[in-house]
C-alpha atoms as a PDB file:
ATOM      1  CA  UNK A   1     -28.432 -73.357   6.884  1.00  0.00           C
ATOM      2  CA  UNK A   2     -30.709 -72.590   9.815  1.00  0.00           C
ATOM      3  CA  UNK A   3     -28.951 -70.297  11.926  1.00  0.00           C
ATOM      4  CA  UNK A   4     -31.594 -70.509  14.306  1.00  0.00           C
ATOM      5  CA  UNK A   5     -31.015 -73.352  15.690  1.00  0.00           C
ATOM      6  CA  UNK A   6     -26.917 -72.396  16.547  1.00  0.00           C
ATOM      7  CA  UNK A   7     -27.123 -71.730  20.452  1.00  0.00           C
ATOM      8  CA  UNK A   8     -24.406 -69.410  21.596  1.00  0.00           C
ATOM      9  CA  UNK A   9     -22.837 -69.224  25.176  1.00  0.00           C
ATOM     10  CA  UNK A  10     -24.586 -67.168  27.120  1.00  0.00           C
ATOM     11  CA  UNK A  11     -21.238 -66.158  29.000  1.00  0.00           C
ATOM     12  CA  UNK A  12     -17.947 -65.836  27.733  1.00  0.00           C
ATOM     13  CA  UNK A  13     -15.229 -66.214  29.728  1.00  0.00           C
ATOM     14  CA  UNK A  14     -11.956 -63.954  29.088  1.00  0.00           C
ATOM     15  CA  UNK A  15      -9.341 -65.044  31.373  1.00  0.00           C
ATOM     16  CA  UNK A  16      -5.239 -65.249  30.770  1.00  0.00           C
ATOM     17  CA  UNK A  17      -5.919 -68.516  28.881  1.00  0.00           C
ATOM     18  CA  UNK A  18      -7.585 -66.718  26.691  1.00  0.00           C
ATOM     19  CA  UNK A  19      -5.228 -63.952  25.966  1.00  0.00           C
ATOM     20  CA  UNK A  20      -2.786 -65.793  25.291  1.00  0.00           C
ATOM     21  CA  UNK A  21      -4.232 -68.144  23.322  1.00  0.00           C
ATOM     22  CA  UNK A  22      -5.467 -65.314  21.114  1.00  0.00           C
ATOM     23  CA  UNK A  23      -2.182 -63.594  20.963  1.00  0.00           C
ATOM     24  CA  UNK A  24      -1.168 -66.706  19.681  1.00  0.00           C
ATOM     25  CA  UNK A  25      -3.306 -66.535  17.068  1.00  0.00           C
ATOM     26  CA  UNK A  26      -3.321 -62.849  16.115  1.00  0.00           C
ATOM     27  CA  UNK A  27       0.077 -62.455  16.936  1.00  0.00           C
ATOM     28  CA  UNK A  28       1.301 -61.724  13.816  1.00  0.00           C
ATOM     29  CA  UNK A  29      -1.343 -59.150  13.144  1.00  0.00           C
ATOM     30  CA  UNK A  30      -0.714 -57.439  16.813  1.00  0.00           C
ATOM     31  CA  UNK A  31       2.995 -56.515  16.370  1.00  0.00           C
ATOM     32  CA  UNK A  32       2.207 -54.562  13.010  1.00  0.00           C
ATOM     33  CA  UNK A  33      -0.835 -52.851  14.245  1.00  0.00           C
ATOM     34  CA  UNK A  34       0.946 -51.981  18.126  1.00  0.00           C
ATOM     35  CA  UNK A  35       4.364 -50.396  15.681  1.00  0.00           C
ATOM     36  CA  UNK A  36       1.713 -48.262  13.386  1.00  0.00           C
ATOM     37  CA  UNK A  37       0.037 -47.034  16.278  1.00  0.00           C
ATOM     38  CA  UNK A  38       3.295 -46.209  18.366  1.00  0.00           C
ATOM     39  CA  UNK A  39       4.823 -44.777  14.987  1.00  0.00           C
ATOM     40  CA  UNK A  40       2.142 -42.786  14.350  1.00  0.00           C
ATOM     41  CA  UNK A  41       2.291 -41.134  18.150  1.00  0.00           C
ATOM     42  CA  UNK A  42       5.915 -40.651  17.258  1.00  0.00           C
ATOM     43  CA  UNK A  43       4.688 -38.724  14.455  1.00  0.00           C
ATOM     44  CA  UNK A  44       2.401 -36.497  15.690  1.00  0.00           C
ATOM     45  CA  UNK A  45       4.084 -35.620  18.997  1.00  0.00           C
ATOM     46  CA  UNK A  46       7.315 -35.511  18.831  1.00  0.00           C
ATOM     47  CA  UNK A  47       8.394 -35.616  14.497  1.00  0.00           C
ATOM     48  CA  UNK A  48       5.807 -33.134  13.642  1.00  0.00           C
ATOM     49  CA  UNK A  49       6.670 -30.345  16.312  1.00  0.00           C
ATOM     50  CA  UNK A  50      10.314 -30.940  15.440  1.00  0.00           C
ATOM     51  CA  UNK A  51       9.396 -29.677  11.772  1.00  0.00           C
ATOM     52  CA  UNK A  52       7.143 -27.207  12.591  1.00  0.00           C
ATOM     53  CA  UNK A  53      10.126 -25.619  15.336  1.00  0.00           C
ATOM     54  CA  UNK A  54      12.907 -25.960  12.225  1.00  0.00           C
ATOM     55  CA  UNK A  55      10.612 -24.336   9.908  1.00  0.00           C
ATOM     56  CA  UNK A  56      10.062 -21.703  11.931  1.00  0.00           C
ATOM     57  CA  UNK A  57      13.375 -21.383  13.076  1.00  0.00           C
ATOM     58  CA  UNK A  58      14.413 -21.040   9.336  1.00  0.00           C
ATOM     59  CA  UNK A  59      11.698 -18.470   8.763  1.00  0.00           C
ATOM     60  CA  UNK A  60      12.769 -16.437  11.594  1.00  0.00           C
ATOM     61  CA  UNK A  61      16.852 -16.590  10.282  1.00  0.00           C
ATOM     62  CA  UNK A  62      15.514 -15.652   6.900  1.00  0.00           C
ATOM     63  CA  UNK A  63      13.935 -12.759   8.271  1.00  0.00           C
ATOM     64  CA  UNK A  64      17.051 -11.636  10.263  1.00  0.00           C
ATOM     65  CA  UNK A  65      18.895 -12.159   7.540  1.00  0.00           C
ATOM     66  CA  UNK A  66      16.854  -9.813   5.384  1.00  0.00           C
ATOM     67  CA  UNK A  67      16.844  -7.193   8.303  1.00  0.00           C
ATOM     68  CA  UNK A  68      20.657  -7.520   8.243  1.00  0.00           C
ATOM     69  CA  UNK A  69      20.885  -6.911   4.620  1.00  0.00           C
ATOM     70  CA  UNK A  70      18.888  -3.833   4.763  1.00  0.00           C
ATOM     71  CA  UNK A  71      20.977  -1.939   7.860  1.00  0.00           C
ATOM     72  CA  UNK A  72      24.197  -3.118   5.655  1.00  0.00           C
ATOM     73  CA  UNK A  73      22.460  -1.411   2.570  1.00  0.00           C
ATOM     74  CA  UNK A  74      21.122   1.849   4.696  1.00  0.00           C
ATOM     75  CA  UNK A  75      24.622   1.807   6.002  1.00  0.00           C
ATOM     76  CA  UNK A  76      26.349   1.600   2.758  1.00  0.00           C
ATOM     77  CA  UNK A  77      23.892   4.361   1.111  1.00  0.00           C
ATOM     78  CA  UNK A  78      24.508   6.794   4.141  1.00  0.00           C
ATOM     79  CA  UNK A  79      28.694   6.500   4.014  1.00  0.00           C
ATOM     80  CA  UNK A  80      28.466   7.246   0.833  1.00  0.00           C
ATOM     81  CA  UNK A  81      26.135  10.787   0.946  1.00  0.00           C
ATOM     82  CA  UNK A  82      27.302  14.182   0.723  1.00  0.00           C
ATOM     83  CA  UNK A  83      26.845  15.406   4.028  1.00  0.00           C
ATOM     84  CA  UNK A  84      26.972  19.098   2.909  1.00  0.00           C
ATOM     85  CA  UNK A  85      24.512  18.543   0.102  1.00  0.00           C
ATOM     86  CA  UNK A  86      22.456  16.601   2.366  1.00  0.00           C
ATOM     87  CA  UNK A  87      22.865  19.639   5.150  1.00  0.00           C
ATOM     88  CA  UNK A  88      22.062  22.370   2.433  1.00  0.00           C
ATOM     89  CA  UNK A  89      18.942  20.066   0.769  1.00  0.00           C
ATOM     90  CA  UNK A  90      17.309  20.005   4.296  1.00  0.00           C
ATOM     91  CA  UNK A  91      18.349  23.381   4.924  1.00  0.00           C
ATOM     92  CA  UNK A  92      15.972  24.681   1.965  1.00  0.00           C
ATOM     93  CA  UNK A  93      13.413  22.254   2.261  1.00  0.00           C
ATOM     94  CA  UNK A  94      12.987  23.681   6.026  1.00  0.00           C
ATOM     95  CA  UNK A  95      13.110  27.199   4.893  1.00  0.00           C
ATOM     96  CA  UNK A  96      10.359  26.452   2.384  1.00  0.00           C
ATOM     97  CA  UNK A  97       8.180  24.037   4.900  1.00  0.00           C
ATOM     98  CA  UNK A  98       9.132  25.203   8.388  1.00  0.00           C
ATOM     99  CA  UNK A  99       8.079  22.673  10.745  1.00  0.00           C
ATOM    100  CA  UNK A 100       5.989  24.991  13.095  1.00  0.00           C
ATOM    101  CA  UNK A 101       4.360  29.054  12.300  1.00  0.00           C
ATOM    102  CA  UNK A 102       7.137  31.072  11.580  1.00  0.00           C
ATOM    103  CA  UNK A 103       5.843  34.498  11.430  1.00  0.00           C
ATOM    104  CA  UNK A 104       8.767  36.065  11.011  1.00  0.00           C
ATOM    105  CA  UNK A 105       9.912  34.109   7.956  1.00  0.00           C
ATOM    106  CA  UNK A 106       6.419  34.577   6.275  1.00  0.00           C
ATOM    107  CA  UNK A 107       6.472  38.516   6.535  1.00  0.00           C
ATOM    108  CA  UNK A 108       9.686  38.206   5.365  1.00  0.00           C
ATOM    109  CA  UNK A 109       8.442  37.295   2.238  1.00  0.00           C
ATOM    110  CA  UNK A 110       5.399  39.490   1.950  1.00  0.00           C
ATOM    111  CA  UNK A 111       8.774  42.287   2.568  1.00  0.00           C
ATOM    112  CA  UNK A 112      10.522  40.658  -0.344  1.00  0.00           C
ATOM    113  CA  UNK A 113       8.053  40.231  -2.764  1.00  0.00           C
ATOM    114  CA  UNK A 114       6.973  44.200  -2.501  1.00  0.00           C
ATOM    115  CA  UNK A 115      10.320  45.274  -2.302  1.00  0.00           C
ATOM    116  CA  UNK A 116      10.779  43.653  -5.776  1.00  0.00           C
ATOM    117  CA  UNK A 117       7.361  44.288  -7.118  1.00  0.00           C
ATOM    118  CA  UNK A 118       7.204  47.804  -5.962  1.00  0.00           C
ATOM    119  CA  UNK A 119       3.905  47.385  -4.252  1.00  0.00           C
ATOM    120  CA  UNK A 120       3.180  48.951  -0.795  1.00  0.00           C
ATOM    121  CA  UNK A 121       1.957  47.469   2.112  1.00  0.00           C
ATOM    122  CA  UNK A 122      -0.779  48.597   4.308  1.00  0.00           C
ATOM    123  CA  UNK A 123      -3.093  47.257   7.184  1.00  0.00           C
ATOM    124  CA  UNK A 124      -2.939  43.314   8.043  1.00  0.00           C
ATOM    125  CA  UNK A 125      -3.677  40.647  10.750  1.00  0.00           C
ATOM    126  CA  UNK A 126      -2.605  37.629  11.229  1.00  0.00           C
ATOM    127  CA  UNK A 127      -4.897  34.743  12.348  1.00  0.00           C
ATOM    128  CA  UNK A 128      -2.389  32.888  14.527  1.00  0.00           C
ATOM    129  CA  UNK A 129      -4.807  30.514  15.412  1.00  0.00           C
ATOM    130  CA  UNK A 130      -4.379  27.969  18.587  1.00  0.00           C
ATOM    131  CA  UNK A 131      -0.285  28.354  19.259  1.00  0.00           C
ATOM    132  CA  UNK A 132      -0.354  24.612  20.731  1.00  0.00           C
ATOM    133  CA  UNK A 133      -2.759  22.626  18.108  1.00  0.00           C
ATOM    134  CA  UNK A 134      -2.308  22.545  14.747  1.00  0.00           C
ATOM    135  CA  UNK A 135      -5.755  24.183  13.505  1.00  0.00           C
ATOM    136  CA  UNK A 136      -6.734  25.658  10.237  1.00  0.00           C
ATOM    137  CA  UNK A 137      -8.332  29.459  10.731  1.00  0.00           C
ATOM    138  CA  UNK A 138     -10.959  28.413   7.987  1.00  0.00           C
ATOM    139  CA  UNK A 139     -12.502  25.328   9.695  1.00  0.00           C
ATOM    140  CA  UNK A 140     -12.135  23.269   6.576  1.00  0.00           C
ATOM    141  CA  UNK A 141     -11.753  19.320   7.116  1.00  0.00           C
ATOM    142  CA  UNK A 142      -9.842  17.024   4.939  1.00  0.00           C
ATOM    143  CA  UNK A 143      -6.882  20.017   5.698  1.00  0.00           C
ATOM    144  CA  UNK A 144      -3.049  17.998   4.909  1.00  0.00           C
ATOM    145  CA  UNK A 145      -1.004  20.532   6.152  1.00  0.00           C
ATOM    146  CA  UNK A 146      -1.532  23.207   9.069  1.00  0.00           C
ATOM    147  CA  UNK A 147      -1.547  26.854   8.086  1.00  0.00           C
ATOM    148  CA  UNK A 148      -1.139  30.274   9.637  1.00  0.00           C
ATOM    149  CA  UNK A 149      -3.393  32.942   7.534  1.00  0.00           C
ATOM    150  CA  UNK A 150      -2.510  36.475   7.152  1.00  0.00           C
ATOM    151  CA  UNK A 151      -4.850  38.967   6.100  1.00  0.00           C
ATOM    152  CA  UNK A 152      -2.818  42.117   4.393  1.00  0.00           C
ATOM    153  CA  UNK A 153      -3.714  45.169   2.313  1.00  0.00           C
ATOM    154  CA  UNK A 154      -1.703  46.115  -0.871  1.00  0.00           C
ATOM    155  CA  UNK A 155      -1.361  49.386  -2.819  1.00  0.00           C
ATOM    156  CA  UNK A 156      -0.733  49.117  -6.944  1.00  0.00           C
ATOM    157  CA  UNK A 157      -2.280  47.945  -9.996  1.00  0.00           C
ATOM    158  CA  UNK A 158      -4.073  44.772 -10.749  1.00  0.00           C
ATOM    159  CA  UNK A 159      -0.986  43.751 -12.841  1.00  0.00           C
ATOM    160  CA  UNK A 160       1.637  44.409  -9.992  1.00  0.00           C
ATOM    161  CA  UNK A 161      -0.683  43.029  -7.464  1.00  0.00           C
ATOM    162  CA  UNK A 162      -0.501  39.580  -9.868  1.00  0.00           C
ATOM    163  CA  UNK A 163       3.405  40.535  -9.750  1.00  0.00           C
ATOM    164  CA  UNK A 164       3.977  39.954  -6.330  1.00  0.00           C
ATOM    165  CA  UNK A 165       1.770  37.003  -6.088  1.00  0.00           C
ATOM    166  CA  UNK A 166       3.953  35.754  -8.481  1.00  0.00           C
ATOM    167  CA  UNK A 167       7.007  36.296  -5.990  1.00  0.00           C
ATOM    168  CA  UNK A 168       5.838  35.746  -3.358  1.00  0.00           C
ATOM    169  CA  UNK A 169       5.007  32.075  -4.935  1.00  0.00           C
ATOM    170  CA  UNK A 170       8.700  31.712  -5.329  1.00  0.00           C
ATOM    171  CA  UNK A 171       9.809  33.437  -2.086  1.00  0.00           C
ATOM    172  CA  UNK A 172       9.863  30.893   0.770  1.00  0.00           C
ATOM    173  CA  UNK A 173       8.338  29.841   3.138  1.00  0.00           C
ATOM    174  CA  UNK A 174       5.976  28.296   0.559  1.00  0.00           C
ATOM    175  CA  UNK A 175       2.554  30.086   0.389  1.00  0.00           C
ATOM    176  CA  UNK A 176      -0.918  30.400  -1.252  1.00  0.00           C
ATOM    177  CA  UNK A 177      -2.724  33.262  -1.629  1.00  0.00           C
ATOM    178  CA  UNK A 178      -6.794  32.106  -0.944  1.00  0.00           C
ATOM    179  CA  UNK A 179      -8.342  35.155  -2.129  1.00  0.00           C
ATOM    180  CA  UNK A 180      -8.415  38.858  -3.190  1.00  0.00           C
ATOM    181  CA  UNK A 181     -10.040  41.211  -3.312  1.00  0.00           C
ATOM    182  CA  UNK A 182      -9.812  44.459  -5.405  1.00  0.00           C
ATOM    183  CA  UNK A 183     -11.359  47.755  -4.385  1.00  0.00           C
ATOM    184  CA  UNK A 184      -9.872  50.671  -6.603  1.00  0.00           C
ATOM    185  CA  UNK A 185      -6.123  51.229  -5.785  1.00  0.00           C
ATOM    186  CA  UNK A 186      -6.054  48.675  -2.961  1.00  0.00           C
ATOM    187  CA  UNK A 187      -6.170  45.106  -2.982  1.00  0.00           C
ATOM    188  CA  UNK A 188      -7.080  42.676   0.346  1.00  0.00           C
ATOM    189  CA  UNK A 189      -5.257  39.138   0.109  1.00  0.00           C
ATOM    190  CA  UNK A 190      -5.727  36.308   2.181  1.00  0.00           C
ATOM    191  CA  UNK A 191      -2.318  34.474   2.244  1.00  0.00           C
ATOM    192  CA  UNK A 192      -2.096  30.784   3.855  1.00  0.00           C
ATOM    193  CA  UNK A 193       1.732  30.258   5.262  1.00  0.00           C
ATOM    194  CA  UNK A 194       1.932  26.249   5.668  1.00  0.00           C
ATOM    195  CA  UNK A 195       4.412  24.301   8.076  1.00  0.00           C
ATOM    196  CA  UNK A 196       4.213  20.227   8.733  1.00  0.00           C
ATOM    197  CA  UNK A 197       5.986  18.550  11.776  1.00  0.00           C
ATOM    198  CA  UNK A 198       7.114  15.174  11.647  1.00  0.00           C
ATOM    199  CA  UNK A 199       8.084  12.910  14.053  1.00  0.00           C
ATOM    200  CA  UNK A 200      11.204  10.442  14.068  1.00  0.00           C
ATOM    201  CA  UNK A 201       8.848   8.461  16.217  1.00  0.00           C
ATOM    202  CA  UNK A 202       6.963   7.325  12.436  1.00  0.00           C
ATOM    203  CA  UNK A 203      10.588   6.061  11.093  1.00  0.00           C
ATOM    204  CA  UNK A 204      11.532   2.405  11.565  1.00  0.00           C
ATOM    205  CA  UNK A 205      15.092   1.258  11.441  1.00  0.00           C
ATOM    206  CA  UNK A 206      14.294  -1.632   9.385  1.00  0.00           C
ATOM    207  CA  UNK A 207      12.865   0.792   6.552  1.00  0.00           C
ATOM    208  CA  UNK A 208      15.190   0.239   3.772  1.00  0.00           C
ATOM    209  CA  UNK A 209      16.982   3.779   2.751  1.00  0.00           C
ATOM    210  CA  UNK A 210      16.470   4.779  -1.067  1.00  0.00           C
ATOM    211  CA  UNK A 211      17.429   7.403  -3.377  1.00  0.00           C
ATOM    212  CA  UNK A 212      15.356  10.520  -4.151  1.00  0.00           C
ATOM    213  CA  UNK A 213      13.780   9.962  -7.303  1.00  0.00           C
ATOM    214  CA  UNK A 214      14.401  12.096 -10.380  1.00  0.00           C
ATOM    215  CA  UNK A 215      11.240  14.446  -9.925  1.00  0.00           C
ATOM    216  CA  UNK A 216      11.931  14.560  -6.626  1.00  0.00           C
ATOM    217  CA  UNK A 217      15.353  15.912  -6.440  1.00  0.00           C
ATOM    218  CA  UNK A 218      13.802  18.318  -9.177  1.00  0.00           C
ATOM    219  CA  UNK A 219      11.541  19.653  -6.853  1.00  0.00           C
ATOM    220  CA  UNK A 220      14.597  20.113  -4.552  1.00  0.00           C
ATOM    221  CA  UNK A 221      16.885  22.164  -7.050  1.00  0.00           C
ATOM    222  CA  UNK A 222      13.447  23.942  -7.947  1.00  0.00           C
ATOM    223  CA  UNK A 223      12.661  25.196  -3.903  1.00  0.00           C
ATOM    224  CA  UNK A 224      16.117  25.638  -3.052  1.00  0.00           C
ATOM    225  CA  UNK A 225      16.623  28.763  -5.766  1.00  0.00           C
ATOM    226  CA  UNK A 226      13.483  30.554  -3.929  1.00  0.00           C
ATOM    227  CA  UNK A 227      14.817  33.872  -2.061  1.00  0.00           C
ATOM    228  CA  UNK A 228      13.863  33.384   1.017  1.00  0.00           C
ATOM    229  CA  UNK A 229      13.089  36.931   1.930  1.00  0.00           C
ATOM    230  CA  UNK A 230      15.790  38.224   3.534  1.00  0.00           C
ATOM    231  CA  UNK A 231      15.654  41.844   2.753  1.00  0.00           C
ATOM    232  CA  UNK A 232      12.880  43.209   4.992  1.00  0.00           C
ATOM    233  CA  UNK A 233      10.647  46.447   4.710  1.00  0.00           C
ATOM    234  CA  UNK A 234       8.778  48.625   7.159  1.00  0.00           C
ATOM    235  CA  UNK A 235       5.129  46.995   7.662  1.00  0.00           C
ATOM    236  CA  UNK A 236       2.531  48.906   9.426  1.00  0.00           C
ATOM    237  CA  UNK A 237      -0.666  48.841  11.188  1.00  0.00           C
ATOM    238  CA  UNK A 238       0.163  45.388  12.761  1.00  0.00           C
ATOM    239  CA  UNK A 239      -2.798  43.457  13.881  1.00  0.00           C
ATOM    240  CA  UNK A 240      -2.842  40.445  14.822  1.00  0.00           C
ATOM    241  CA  UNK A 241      -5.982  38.259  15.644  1.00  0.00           C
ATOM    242  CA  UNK A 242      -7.523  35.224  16.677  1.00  0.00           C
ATOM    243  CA  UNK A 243      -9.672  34.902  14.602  1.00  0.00           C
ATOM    244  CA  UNK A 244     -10.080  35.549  10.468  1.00  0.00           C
ATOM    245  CA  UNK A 245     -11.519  38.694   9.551  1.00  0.00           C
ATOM    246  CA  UNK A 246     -14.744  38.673   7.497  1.00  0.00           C
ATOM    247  CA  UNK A 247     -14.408  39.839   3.896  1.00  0.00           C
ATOM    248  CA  UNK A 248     -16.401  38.595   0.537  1.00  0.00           C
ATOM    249  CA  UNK A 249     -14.301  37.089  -1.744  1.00  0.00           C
ATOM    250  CA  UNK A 250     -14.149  38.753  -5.211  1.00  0.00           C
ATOM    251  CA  UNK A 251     -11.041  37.053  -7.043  1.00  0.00           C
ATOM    252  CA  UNK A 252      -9.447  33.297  -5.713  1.00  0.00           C
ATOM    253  CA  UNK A 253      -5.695  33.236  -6.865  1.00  0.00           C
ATOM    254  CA  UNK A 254      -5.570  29.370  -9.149  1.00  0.00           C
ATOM    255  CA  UNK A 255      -3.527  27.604  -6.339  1.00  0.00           C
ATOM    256  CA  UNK A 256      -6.885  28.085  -3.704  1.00  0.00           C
ATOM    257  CA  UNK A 257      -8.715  24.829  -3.543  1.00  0.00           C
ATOM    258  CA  UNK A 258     -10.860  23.395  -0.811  1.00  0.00           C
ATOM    259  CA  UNK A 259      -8.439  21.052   0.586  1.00  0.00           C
ATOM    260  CA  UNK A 260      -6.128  24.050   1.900  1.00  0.00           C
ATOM    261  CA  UNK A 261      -2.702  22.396   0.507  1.00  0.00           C
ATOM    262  CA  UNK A 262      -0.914  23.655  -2.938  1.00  0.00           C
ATOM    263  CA  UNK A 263       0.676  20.431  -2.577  1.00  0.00           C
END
């Protein structure tokens, strides 16, 4: 077939004849396509934001619901605490990590361990450091917990100097002695006193509430049978400073360690 010689209209001529008479034709082709198109419209703007709201809707009551369950939960574990062990747990923990420098407290200690180790005490100074930042007096980075250092001289043997280090580890607040230094009769030791604030501010009410573990309620009974160094002593030859006083470092007690924490 020579489709060259086919001669097409040159014009074509659309008018309402024409529709019509090609609805006519196509007509029941046009109904199907006009509903799949309209459906599909349907489908995309109004079905598919309907799903997406109740899906979110049920994601948002599941997460409500879980919030609910854990305030019931922190609720039921707090009714059912011992308000005086609770009183008496934070009492020691306090006593042992007070949340800001306690001077007092620490020479407290340093009172109660000599008194029990029979050592005496001679000069000291205490690096108090900057009273409004938490600073370390040795500079160190990577420190977790803020320290006040105190510097003190001791009278005794090497054995009852290790004696009251001993105590004093045991005496709260909670301590580490850095170095020491023996010269004859006398003994310089550099003692770190640490403290830690915290902040309610860090707590979220939608933290669930749980238990102390076994080790850690250990750790509790363990702190809260320190002394904490009531009994105090006369202490000369106070000095206190801004800075740490220079000394070379002949003997570092075990608990020293570059990150300044016993912890």
């Amino acid at each position: 077939m020579d489709l060259s010689n086919i001669k097409f209209p040159e014009k074509v001529n659309f008018d309402l004849n024409t529709a019509i008479i090609l609805y006519r034709h196509y007509k029941d082709y046009i109904i199907p396509v006009v509903v799949i198109f309209l459906s599909v419209l349907i489908l995309f703007f109004i079905v598919n934001p309907q799903i997406k709201q109740y899906l979110s809707s049920q994601n948002q009551l599941k997460t409500q619901t879980q919030k609910l369950q854990v305030l019931k939960n922190n609720y039921s574990f707090l009714a059912s605490m011992d308000d005086a062990k609770s009183d008496a747990d934070m009492s020691s923990l306090l006593s042992v990590l007070p949340l800001e420098k306690d001077f007092v407290s620490s020479m407290n200690a340093v009172s109660y361990a000599a008194s029990k180790t029979g050592v005496s005490i001679g000069n000291f100074q205490v690096n108090v450091g900057d009273l409004e930042k938490d600073t370390n007096p040795a500079g160190l980075t990577g420190i977790l917990y803020p320290y006040m250092q105190i510097q003190i001289d001791l009278g005794g043997k090497a054995e009852t100097i290790f004696q009251f280090i001993n105590v004093l580890y045991e005496t709260a607040p909670i301590a580490e002695v850095s170095s020491i230094k023996f010269d004859q009769a006398t003994a310089t030791l550099v003692i770190n006193y640490y403290y830690k604030q915290y902040s309610l501010e860090n707590i979220s009410s939608q933290s669930p509430i749980v238990p102390f573990s076994a080790q850690k309620e250990n750790i509790i009974k363990e702190v809260s049978a320190w002394s904490n160094g009531s009994s105090q002593i006369e202490i000369p030859n106070f000095s206190p400073t801004n800075e740490s006083s220079s000394s070379s470092v002949i003997i570092a007690s075990p608990a020293a360690s570059i990150n300044g924490s016993p912890f």
